[in-house]
C-alpha atoms as a PDB file:
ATOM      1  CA  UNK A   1     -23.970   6.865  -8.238  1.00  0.00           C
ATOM      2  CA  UNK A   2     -20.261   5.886  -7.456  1.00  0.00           C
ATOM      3  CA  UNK A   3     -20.737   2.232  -5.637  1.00  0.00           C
ATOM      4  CA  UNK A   4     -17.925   3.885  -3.000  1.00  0.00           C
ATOM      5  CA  UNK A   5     -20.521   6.361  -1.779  1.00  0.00           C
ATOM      6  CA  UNK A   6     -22.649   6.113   0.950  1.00  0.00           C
ATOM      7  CA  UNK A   7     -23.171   9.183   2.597  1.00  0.00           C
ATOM      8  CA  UNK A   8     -26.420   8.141   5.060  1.00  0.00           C
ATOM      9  CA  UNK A   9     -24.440   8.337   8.128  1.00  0.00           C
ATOM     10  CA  UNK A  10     -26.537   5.856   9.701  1.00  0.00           C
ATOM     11  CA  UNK A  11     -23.989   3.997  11.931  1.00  0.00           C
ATOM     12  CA  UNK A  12     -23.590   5.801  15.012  1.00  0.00           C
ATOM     13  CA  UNK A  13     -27.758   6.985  15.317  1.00  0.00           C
ATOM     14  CA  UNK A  14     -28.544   3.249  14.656  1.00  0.00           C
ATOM     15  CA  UNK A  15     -26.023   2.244  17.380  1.00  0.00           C
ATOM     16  CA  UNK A  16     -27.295   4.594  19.955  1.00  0.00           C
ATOM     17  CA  UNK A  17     -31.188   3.609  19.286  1.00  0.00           C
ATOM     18  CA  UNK A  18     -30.607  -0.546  19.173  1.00  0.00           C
ATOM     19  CA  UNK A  19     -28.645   0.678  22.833  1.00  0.00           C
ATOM     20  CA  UNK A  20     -31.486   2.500  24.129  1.00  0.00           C
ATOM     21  CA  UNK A  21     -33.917   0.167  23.000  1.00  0.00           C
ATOM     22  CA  UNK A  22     -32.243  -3.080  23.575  1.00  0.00           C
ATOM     23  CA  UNK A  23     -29.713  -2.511  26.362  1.00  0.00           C
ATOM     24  CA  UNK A  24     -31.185  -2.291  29.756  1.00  0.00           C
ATOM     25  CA  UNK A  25     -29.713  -2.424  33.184  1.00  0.00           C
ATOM     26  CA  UNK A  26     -28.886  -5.757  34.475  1.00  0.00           C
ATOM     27  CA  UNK A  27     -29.669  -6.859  37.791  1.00  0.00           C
ATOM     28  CA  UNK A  28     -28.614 -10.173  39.215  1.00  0.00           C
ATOM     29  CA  UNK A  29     -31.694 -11.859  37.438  1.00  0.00           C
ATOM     30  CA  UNK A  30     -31.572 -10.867  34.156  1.00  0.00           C
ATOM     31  CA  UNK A  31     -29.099 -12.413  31.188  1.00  0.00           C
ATOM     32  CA  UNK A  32     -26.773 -10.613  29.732  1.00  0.00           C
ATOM     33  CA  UNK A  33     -28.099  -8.207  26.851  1.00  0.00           C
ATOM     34  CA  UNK A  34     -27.320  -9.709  23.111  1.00  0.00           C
ATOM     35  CA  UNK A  35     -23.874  -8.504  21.783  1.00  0.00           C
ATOM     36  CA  UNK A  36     -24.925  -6.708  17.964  1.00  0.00           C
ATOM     37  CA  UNK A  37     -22.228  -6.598  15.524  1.00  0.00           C
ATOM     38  CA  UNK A  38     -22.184  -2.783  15.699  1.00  0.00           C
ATOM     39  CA  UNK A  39     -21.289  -2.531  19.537  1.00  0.00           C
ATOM     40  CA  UNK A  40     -17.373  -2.519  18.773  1.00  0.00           C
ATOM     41  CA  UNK A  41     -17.272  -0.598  15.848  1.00  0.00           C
ATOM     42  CA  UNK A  42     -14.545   2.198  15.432  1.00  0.00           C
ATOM     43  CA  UNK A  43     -12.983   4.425  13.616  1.00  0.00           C
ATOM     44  CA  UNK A  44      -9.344   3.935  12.537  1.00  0.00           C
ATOM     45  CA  UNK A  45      -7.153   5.633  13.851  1.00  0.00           C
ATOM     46  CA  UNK A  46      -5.608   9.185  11.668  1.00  0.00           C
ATOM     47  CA  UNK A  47      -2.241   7.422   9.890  1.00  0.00           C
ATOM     48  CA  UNK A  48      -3.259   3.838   9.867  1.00  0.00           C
ATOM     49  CA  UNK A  49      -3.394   1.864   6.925  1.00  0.00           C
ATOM     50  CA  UNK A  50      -6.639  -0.055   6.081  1.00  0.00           C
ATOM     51  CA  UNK A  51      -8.080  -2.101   2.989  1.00  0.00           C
ATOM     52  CA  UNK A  52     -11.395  -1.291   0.846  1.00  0.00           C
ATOM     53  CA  UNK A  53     -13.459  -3.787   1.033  1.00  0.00           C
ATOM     54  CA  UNK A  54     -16.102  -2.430  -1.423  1.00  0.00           C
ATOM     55  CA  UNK A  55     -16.406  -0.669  -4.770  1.00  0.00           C
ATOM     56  CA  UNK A  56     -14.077   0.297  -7.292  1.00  0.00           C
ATOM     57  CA  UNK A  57     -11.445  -0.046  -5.046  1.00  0.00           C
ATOM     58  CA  UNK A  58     -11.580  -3.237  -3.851  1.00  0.00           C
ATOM     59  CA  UNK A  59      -8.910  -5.201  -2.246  1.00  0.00           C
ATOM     60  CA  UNK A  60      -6.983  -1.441  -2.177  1.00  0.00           C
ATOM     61  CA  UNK A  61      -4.773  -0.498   0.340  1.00  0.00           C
ATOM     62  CA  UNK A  62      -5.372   3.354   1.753  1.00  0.00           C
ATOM     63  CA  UNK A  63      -3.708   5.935   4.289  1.00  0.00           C
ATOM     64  CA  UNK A  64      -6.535   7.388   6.999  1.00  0.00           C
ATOM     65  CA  UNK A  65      -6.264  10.888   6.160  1.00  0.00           C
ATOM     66  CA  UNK A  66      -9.050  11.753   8.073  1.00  0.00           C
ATOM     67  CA  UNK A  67     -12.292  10.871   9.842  1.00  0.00           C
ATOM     68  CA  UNK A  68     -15.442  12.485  11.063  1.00  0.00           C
ATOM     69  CA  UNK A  69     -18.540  10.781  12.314  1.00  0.00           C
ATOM     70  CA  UNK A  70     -18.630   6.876  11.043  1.00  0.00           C
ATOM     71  CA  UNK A  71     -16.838   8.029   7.684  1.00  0.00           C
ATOM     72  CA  UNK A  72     -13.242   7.642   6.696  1.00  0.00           C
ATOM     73  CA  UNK A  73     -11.394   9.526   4.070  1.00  0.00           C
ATOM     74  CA  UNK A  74      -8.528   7.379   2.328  1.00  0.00           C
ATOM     75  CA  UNK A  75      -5.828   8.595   0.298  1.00  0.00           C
ATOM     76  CA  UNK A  76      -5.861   6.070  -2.631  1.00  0.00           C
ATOM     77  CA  UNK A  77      -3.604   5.253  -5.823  1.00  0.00           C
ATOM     78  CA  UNK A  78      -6.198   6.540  -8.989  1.00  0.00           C
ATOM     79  CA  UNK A  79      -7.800   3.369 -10.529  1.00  0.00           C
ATOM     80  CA  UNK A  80      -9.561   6.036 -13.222  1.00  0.00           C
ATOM     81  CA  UNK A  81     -11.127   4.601 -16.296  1.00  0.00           C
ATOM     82  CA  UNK A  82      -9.930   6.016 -19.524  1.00  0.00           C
ATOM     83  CA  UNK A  83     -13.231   7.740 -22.227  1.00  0.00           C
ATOM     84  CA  UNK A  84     -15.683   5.188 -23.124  1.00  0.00           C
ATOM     85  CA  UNK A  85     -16.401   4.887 -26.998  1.00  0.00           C
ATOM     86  CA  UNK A  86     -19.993   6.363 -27.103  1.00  0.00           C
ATOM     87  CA  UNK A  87     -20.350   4.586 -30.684  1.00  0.00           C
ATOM     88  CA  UNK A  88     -22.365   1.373 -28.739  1.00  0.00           C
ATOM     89  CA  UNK A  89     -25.046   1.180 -27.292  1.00  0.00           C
ATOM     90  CA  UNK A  90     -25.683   0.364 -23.801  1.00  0.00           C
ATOM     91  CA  UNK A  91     -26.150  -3.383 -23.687  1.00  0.00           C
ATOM     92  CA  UNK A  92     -23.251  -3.937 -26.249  1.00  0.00           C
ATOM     93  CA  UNK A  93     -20.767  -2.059 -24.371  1.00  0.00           C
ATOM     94  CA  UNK A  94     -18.427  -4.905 -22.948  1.00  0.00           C
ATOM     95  CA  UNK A  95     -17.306  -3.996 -19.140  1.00  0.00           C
ATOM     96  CA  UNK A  96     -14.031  -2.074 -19.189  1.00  0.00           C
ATOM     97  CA  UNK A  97     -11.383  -4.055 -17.579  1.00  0.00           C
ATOM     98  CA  UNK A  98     -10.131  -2.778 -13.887  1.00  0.00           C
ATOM     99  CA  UNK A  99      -7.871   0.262 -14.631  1.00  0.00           C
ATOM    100  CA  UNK A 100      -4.233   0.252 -13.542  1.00  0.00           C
ATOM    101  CA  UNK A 101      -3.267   2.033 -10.428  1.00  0.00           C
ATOM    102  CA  UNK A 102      -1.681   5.296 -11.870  1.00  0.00           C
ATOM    103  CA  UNK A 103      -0.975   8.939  -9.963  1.00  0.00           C
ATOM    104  CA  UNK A 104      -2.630  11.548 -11.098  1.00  0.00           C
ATOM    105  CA  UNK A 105      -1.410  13.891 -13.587  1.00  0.00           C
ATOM    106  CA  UNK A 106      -2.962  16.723 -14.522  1.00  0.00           C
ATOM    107  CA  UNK A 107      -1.412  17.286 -17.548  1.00  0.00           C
ATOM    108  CA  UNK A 108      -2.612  13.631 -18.991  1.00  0.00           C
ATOM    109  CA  UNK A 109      -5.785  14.269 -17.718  1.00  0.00           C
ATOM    110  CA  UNK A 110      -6.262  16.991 -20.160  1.00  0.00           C
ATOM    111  CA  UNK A 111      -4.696  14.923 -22.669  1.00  0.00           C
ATOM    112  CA  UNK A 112      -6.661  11.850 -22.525  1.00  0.00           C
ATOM    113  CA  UNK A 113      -9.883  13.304 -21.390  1.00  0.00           C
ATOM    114  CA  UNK A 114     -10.166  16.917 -23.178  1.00  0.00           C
ATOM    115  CA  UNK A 115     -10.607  18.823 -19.833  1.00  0.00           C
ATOM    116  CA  UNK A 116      -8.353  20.456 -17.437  1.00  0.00           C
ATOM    117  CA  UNK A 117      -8.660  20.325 -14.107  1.00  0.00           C
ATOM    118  CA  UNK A 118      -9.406  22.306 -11.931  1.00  0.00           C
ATOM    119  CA  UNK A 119      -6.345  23.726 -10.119  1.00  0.00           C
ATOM    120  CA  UNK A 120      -6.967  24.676  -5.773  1.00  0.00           C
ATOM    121  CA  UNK A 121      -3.756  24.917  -4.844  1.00  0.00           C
ATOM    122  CA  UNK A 122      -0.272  23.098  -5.666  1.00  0.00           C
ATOM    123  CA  UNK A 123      -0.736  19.553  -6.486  1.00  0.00           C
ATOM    124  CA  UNK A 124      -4.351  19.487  -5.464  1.00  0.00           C
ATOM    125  CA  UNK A 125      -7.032  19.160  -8.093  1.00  0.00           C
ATOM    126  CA  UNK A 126     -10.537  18.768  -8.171  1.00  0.00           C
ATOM    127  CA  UNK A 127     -11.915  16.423 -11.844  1.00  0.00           C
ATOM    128  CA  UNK A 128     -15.057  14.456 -12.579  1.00  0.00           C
ATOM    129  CA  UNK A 129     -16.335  15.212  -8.922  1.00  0.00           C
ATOM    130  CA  UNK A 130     -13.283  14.214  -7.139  1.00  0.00           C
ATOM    131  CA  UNK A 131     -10.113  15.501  -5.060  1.00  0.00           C
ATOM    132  CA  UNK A 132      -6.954  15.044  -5.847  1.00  0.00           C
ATOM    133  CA  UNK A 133      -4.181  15.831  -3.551  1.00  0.00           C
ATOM    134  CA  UNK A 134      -0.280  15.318  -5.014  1.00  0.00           C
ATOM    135  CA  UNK A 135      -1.598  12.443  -7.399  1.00  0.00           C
ATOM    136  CA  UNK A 136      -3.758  10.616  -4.654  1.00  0.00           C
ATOM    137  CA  UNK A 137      -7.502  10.602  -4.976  1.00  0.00           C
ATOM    138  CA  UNK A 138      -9.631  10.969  -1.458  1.00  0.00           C
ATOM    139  CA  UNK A 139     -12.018   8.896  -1.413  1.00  0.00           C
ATOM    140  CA  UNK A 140     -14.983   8.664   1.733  1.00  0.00           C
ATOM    141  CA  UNK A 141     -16.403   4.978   3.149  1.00  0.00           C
ATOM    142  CA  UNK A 142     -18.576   4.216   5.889  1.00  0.00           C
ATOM    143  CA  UNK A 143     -16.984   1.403   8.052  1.00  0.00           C
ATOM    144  CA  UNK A 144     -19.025  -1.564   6.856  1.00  0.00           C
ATOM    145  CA  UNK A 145     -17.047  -1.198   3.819  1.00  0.00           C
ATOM    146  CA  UNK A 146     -13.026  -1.145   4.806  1.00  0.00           C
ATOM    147  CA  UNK A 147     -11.212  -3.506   7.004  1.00  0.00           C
ATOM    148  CA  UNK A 148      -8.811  -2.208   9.358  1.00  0.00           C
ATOM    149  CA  UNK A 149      -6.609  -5.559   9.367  1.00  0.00           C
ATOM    150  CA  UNK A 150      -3.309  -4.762   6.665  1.00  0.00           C
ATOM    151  CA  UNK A 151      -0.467  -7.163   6.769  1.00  0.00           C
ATOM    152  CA  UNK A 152       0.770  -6.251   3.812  1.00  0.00           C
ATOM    153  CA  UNK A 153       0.837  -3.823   0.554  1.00  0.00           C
ATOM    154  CA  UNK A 154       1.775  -4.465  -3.295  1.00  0.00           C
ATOM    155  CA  UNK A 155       4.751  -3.557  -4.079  1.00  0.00           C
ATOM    156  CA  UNK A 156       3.225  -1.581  -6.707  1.00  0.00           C
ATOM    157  CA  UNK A 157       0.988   0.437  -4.292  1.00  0.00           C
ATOM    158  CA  UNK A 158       3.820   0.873  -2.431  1.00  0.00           C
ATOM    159  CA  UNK A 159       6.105   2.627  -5.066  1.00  0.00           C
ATOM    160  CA  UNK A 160       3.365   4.823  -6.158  1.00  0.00           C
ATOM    161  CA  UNK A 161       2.413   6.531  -2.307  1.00  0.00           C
ATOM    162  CA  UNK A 162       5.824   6.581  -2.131  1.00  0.00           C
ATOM    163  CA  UNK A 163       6.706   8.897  -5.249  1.00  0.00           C
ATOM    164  CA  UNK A 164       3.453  10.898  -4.891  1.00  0.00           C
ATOM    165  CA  UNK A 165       5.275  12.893  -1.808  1.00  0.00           C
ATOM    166  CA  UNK A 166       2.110  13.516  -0.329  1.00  0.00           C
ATOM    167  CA  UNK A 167       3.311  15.811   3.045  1.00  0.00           C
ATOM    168  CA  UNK A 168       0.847  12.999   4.972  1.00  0.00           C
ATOM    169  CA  UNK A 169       3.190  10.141   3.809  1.00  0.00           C
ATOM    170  CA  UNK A 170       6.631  11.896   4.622  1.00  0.00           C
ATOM    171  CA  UNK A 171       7.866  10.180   7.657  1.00  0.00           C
ATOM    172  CA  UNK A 172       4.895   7.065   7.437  1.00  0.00           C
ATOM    173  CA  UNK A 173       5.526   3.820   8.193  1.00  0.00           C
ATOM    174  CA  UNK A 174       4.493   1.381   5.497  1.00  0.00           C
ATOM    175  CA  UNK A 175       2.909  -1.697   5.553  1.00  0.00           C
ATOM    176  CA  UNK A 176       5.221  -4.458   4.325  1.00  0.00           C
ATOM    177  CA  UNK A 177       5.574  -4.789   0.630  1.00  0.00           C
ATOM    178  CA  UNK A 178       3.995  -7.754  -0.337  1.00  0.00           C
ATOM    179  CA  UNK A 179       7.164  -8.990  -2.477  1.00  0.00           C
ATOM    180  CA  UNK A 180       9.319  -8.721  -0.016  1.00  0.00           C
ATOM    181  CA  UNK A 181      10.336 -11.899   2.172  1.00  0.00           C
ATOM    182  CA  UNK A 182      12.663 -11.018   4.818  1.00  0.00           C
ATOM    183  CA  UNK A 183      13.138 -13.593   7.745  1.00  0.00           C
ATOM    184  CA  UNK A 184      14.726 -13.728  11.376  1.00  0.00           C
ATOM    185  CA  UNK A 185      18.241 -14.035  10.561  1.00  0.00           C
ATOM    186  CA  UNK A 186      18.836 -12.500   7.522  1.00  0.00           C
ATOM    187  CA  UNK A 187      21.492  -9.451   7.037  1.00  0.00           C
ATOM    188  CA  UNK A 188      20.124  -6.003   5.887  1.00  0.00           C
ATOM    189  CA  UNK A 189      21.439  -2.924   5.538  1.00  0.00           C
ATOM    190  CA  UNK A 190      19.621  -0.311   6.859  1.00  0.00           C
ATOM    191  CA  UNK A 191      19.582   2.840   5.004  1.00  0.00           C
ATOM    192  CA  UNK A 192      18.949   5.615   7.028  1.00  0.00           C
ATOM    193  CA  UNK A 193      21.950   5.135   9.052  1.00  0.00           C
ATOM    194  CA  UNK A 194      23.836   3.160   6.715  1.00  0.00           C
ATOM    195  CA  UNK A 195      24.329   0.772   9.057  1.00  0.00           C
ATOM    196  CA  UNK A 196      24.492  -3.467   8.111  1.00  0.00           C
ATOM    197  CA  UNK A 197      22.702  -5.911  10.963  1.00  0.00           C
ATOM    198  CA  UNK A 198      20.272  -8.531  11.493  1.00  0.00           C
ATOM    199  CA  UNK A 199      16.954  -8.850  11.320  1.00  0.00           C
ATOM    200  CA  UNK A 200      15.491  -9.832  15.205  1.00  0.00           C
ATOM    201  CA  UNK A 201      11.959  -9.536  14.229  1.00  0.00           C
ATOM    202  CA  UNK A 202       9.359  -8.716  11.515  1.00  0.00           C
ATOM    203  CA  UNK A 203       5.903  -6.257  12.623  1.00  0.00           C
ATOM    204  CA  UNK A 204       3.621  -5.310   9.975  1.00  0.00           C
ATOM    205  CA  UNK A 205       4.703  -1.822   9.893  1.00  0.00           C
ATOM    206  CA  UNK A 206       8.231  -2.099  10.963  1.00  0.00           C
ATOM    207  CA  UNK A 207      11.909  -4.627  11.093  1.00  0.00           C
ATOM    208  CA  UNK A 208      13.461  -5.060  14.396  1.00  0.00           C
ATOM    209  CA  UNK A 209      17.346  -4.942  13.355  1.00  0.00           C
ATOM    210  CA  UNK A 210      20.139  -5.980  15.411  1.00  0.00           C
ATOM    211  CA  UNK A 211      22.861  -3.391  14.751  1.00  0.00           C
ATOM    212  CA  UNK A 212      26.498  -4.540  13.561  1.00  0.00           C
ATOM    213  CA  UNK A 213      27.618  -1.761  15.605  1.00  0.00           C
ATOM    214  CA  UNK A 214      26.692  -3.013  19.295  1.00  0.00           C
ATOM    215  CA  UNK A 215      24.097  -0.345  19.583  1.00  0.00           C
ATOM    216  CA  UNK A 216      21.696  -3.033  20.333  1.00  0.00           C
ATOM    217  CA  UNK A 217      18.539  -3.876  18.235  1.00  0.00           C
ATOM    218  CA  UNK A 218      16.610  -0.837  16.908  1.00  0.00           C
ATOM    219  CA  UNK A 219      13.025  -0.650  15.136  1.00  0.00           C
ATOM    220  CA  UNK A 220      13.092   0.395  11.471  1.00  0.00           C
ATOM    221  CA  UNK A 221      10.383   0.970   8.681  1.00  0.00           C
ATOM    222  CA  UNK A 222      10.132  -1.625   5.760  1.00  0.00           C
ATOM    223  CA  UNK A 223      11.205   1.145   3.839  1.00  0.00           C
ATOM    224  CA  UNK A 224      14.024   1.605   5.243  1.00  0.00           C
ATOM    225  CA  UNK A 225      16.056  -1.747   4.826  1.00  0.00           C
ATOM    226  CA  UNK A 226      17.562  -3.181   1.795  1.00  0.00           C
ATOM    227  CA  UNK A 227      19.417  -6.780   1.365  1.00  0.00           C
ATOM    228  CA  UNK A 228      22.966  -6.906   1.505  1.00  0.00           C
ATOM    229  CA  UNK A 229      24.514  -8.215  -1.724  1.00  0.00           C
ATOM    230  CA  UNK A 230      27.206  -8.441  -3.088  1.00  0.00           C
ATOM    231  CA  UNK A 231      28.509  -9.009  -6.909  1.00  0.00           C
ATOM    232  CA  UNK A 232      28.255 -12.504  -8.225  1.00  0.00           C
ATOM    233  CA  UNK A 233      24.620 -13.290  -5.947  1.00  0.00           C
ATOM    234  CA  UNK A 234      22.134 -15.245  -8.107  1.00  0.00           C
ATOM    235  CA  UNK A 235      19.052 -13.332  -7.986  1.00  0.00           C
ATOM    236  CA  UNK A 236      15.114 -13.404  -8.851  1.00  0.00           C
ATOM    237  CA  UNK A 237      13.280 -10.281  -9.450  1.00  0.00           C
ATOM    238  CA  UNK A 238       9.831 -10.889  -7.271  1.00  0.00           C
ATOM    239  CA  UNK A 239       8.139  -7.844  -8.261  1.00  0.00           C
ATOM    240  CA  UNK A 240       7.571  -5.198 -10.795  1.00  0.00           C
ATOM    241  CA  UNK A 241       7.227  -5.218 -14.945  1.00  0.00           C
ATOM    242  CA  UNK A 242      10.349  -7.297 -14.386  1.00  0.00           C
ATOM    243  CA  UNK A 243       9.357  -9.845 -11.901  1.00  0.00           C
ATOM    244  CA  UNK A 244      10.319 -13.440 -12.681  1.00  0.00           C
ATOM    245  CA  UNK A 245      13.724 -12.537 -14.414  1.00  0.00           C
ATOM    246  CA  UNK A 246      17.117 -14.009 -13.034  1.00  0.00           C
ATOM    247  CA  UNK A 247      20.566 -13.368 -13.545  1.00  0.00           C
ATOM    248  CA  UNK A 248      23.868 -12.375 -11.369  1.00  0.00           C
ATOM    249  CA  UNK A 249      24.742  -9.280  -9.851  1.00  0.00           C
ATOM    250  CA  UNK A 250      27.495  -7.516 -11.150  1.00  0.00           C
ATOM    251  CA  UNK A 251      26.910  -3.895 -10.286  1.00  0.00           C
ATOM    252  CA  UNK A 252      25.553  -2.501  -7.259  1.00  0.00           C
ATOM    253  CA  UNK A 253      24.590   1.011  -6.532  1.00  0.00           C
ATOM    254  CA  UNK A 254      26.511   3.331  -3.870  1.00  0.00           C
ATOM    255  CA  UNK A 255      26.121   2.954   0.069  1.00  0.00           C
ATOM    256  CA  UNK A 256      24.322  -0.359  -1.526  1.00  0.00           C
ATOM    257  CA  UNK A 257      21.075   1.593  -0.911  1.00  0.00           C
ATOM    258  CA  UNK A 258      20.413   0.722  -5.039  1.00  0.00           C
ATOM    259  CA  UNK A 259      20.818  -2.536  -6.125  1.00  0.00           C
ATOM    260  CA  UNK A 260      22.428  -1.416  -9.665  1.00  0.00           C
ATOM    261  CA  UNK A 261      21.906  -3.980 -12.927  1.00  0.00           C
ATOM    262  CA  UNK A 262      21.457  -7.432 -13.250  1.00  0.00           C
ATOM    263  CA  UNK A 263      22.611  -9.037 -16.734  1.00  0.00           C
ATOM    264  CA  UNK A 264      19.678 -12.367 -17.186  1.00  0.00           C
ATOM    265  CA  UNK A 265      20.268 -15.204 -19.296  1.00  0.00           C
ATOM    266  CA  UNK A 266      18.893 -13.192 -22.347  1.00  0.00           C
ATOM    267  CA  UNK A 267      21.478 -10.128 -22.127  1.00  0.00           C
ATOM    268  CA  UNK A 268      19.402  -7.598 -20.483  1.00  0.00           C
ATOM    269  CA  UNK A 269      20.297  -5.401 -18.389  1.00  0.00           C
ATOM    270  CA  UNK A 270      16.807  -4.861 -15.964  1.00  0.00           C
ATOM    271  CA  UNK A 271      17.038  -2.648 -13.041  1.00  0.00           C
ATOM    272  CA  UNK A 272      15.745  -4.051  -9.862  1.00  0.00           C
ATOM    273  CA  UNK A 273      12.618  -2.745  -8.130  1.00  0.00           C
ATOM    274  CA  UNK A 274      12.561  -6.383  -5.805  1.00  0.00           C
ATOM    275  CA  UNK A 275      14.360  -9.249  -5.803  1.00  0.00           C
ATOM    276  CA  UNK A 276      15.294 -12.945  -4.168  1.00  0.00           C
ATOM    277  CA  UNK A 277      18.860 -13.587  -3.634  1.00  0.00           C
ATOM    278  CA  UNK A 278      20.790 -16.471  -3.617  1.00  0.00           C
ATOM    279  CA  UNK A 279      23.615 -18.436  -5.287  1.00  0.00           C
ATOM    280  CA  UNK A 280      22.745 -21.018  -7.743  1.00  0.00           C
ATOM    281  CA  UNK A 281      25.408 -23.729  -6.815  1.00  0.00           C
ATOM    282  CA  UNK A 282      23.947 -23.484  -3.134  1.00  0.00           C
ATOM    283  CA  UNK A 283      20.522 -23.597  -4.445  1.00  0.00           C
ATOM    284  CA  UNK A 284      18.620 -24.467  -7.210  1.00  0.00           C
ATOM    285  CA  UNK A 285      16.523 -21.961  -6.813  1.00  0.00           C
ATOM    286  CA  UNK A 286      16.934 -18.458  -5.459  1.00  0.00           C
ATOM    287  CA  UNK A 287      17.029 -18.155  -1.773  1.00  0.00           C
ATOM    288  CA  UNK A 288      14.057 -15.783   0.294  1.00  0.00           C
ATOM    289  CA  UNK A 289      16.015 -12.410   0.238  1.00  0.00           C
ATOM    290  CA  UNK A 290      14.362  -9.683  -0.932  1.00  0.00           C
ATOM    291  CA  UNK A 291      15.279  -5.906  -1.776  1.00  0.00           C
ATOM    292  CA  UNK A 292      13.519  -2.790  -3.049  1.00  0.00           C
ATOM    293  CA  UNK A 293      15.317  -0.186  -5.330  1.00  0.00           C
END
């Protein structure tokens, strides 16, 4: 049975019988009845963003999609383990490594595995017992096994909910990306508006920004703010297949929403998907800026 699943419902009976058993009325002479860990127990709320604590998915950031009773139902990047060779035996097998966070694709699935899916309507699926809505997996946990406290989310997490499109995402507020490393002070541009300011303060789901314009400071997603560069900065990349590269701007993408190409000691030519920004005669190394693509 999947380690993830634990579908006893036991939470809220056990908290109402330790209550009725344990928690009388006080009067002036008694003590005060013993706190038990379940007594503040809740659900999250629909839209938050928590982290697995348990199971295969471990460490994971999901989206609350749903709840009902003491579960929650996460929408999850895929973490699915590609056809074990059948040619060992049990106690030789070695443990397959974790798999890489993927979306689901239902035409690879057939490829890789040999079976298709089973379609239920447009980018939902149902394979190997579970749900798949627009390359997310829903997953269920019972409370003891999430944590409700998310200050930030890979960058690689990130990307993926981001390009799955799932309608529960459009208009989300993300988590900060792990990579990135904005502080009071610095100039962004933010891209919704297309307007340049300062950043006033950091949340975890959100960048206070001090418009250019005089319109005051306004609150902003992490998604929606991007460094301001300019050709010639000195960069880092601080995330993706790229991360650890350096080089110097010298293209940028339109309405500098894209950082364009950065050419590294070697001759590459890397897009960005983060970076740090800087300028190498200021410092040695690059400064805490950081961008998404």
């Amino acid at each position: 049975m999947d380690e993830d699943l634990n579908d006893g419902g036991w939470v809220g009976p056990t908290i109402a019988r330790l209550q009725e058993r344990y928690v009388q009325p006080r009067d002036r002479h008694s003590p005060a009845p013993l706190e038990t860990p379940f007594a503040t127990v809740s659900l999250p709320e629909v839209g938050k963003w928590v982290q697995v604590r348990k199971g295969s998915y471990k460490g994971d950031v999901g989206y609350v999609k749903s709840t009902d009773s003491s579960r929650v139902h996460l929408l999850l990047v895929p973490r699915m383990l590609p056809p074990q060779p059948t040619y060992l035996s049990q106690k030789r097998k070695p443990p397959p490594p974790r798999p890489t966070p993927k979306l689901f694709d239902a035409f690879a699935i057939k490829q890789v595995y040999g079976t298709e899916p089973t379609s239920h309507a447009e980018n939902v699926y149902s394979f190997d017992s579970w749900l798949f809505e627009h390359g997310l997996i829903v997953k269920s946990y019972d409370l003891s096994s999430i944590t409700a406290t998310v200050s930030s989310i890979p960058l690689s997490l990130y990307i993926l909910f981001r390009d799955s499109g799932h309608p529960k995402l459009v208009g989300s507020t993300f988590p900060r990306p792990t990579e990135m490393g904005f502080s009071e002070g610095d100039e962004v541009y933010v891209r919704s508006s297309k307007k340049r300011g300062v950043v006033t303060a950091l949340w975890p789901d959100s960048v206070e920004v001090d418009l250019a314009t005089g319109e005051g400071a306004v609150s902003v997603s992490w998604s929606d703010v991007r460094n301001v560069v300019s050709l010639g900065d000195f960069v880092e990349v601080t995330g993706g297949v790229l991360q650890g590269q350096r080089g110097w701007i010298y293209a940028t993408g339109m309405e500098e929403e894209v950082v364009g190409i950065v050419k590294d000691p070697d001759g590459q030519e890397p897009s960005l998907d983060s970076m740090e920004v800087g300028h190498p005669e200021k410092c040695p190394t690059p400064c805490s800026h950081n961008s998404l693509r």
